[in-house]
Protein backbone atom coordinates (compact mmCIF):
# COMPACT_ATOMS: atom_id res chain seq x y z
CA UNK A 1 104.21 79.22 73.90
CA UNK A 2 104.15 83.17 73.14
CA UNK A 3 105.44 86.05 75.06
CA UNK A 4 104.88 89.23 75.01
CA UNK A 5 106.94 91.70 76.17
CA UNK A 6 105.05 95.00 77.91
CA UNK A 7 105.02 98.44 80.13
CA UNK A 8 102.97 97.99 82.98
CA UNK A 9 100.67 101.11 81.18
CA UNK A 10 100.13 98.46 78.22
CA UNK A 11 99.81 95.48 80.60
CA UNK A 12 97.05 97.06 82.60
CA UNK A 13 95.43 98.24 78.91
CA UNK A 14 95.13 94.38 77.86
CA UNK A 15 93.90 93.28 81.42
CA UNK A 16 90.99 96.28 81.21
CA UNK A 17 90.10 94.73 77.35
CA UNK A 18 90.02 91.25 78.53
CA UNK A 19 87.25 92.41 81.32
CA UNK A 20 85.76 94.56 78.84
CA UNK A 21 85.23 91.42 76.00
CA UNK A 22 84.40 89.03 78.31
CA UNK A 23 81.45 91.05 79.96
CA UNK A 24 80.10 92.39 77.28
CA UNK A 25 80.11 88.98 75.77
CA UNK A 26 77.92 87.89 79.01
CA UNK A 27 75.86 90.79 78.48
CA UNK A 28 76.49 93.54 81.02
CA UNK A 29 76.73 95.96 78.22
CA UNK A 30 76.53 99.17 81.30
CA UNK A 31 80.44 98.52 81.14
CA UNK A 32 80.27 100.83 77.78
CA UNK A 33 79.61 104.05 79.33
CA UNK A 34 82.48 103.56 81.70
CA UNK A 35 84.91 103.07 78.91
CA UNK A 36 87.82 106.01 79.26
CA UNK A 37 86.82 107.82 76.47
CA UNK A 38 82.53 108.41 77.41
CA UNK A 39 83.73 108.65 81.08
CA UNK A 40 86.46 111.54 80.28
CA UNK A 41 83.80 112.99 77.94
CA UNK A 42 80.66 113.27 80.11
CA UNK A 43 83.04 114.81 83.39
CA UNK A 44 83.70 117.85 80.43
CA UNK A 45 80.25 117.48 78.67
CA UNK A 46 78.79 118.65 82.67
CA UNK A 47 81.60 120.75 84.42
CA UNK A 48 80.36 123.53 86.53
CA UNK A 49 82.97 125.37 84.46
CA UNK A 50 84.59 125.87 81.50
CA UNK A 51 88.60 127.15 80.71
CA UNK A 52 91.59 128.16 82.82
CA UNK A 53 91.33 126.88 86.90
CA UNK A 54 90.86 130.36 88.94
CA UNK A 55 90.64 130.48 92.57
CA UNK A 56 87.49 129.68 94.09
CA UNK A 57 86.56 127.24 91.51
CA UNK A 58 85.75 123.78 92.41
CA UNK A 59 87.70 120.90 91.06
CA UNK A 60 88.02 117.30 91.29
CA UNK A 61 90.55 117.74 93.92
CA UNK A 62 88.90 120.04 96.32
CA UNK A 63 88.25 124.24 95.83
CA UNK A 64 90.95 125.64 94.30
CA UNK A 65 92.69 128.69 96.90
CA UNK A 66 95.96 129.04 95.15
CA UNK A 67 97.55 128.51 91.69
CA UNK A 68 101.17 129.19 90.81
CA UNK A 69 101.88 132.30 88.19
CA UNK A 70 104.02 129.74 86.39
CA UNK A 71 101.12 126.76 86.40
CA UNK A 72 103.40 124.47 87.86
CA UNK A 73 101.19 123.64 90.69
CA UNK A 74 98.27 124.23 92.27
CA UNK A 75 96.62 124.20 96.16
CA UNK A 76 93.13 122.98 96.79
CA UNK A 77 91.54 122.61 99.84
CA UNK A 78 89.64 119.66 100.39
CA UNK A 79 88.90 116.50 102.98
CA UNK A 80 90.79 113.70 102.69
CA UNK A 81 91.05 111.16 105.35
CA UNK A 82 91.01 112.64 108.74
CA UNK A 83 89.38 115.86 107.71
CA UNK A 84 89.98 119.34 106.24
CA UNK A 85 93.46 120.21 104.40
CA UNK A 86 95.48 121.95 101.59
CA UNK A 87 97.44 120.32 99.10
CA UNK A 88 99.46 121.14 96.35
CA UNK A 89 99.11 119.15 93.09
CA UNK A 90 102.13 119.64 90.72
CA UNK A 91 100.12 117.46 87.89
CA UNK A 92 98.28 120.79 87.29
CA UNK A 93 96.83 118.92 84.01
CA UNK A 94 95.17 116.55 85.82
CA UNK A 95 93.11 119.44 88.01
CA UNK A 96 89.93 119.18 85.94
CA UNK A 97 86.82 122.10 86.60
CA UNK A 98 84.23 119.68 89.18
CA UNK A 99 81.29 118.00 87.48
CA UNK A 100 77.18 118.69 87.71
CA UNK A 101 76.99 114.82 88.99
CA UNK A 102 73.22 114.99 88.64
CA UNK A 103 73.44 115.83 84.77
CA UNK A 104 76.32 113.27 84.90
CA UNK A 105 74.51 110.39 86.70
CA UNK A 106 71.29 110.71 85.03
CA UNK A 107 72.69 110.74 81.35
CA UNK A 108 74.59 107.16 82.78
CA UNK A 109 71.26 106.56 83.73
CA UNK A 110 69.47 107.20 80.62
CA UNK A 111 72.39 104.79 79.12
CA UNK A 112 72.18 102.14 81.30
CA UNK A 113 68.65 101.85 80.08
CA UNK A 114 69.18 102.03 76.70
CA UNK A 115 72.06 99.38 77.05
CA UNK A 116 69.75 97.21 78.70
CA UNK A 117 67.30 96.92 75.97
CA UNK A 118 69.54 96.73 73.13
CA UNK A 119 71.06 93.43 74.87
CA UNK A 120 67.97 92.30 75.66
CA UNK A 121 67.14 92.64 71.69
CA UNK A 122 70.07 90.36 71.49
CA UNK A 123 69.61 87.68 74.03
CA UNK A 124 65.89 87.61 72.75
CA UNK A 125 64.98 88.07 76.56
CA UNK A 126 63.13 91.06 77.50
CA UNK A 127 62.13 90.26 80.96
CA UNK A 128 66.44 90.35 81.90
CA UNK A 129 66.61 92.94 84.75
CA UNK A 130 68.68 96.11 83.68
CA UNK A 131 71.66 95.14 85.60
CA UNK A 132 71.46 91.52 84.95
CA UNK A 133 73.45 89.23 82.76
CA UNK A 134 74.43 85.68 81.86
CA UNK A 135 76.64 83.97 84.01
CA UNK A 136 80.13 82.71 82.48
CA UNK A 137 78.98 79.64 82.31
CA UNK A 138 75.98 79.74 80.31
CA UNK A 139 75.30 77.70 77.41
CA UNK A 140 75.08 80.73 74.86
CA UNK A 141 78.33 82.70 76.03
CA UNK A 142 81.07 82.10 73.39
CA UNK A 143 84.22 80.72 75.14
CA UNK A 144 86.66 83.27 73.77
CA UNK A 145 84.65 85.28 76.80
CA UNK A 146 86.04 82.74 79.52
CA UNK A 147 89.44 82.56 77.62
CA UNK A 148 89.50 86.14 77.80
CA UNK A 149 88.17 85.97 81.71
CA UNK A 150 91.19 83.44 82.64
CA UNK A 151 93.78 85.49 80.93
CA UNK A 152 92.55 88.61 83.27
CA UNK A 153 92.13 86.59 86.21
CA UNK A 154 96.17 85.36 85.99
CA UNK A 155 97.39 88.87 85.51
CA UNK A 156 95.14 89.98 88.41
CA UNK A 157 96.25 87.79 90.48
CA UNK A 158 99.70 88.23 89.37
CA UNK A 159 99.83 92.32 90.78
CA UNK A 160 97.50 91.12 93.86
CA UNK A 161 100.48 88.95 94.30
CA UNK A 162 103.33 91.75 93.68
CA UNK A 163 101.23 94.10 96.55
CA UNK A 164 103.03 94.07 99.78
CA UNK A 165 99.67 95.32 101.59
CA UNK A 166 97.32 92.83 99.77
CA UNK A 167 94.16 91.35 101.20
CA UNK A 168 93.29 87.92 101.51
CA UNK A 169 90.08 88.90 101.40
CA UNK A 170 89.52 89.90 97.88
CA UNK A 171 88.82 87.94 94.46
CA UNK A 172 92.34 88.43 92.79
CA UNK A 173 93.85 86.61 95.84
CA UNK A 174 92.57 83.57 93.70
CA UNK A 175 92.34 82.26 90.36
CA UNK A 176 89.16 80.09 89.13
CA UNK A 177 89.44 78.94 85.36
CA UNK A 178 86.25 78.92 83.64
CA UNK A 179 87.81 77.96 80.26
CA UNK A 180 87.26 73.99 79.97
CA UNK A 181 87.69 72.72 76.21
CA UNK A 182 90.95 71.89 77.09
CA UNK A 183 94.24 72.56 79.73
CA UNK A 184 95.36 75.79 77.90
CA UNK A 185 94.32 77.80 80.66
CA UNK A 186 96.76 76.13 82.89
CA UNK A 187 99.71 77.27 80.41
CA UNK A 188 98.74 81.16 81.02
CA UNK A 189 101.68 82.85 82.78
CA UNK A 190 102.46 86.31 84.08
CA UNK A 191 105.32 87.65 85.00
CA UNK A 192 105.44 90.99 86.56
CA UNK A 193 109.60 92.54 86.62
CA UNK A 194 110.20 93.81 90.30
């Protein structure tokens, strides 16, 4: 047996690659355009606005109505749960100029449909609806993709487990292995430090 020893940053990086490889591998290739980098990218490619915040301008968090001389925080007002309110972000690098969402939905639009055919080039299936895909079961997935799907399912389930509000109710409360050529799915442990 192997360990490996991790931050929960790097940890959470291998558990978003293992989803990544094993859908692509059934085909739902629309998980590309919300990779980090083409998601960070099109939110900058379409803000309303370019350079330093100023008051007024709308961000992520809400309209901007005050920024610190130093930039060590700034106040946007915004609605966020029970209605209207100000609040003060100190991770002033994470404020980020609001996005056109039409430019940005349509573009993921655009891609989607792209994606689509080029996997349906490869599956020699044109008649596959945009958003479909093969199950993880089918015949012509390679099983690296459910190796990769069992490995993300036990560290899912692993920080569903470490939540002290979790939910019953959701599908890392369990783990279904879909790797069968053998019991090595049964030797994948996680162990999250407390």
């Amino acid at each position: 047996m192997n360990t490996l020893h991790l931050t929960d940053e790097q940890l959470w990086l291998i558990e978003r690659a293992l989803d990544f490889y094993s859908r692509v591998g059934i085909g739902q290739f629309n998980v590309i355009k919300d990779h980090p980098t083409f998601e960070a990218h099109l939110h900058k490619e379409f803000a309303l606005k370019q350079g330093p915040l100023e008051v007024g301008d709308k961000t992520v968090r809400g309209e901007v109505v005050e920024i610190d001389k130093k930039g060590k925080w700034v106040k946007t007002k915004g609605s966020w749960g029970d209605g209207e309110e100000i609040k003060k972000w100190t991770d002033v690098e994470n404020v980020h100029h609001s996005t056109d969402y039409e430019k940005y939905h349509s573009t993921r639009d655009n891609v989607d449909e792209i994606l689509s055919h080029a996997r349906n080039f490869l599956i020699n299936d044109t008649f596959m609806p945009r958003h479909g895909s093969w199950g993880i079961h089918h015949p012509s997935v390679d099983d690296t993709c459910r190796m990769a799907f069992d490995i993300h399912q036990v560290i899912r389930h692993e920080r569903w487990k470490a939540d002290t509000n979790r939910n019953e109710h959701v599908v890392s409360s369990h783990i279904h292995f879909t790797h069968r050529k053998d019991n090595s799915s049964n030797e994948i442990k996680c162990e999250l430090k407390k």
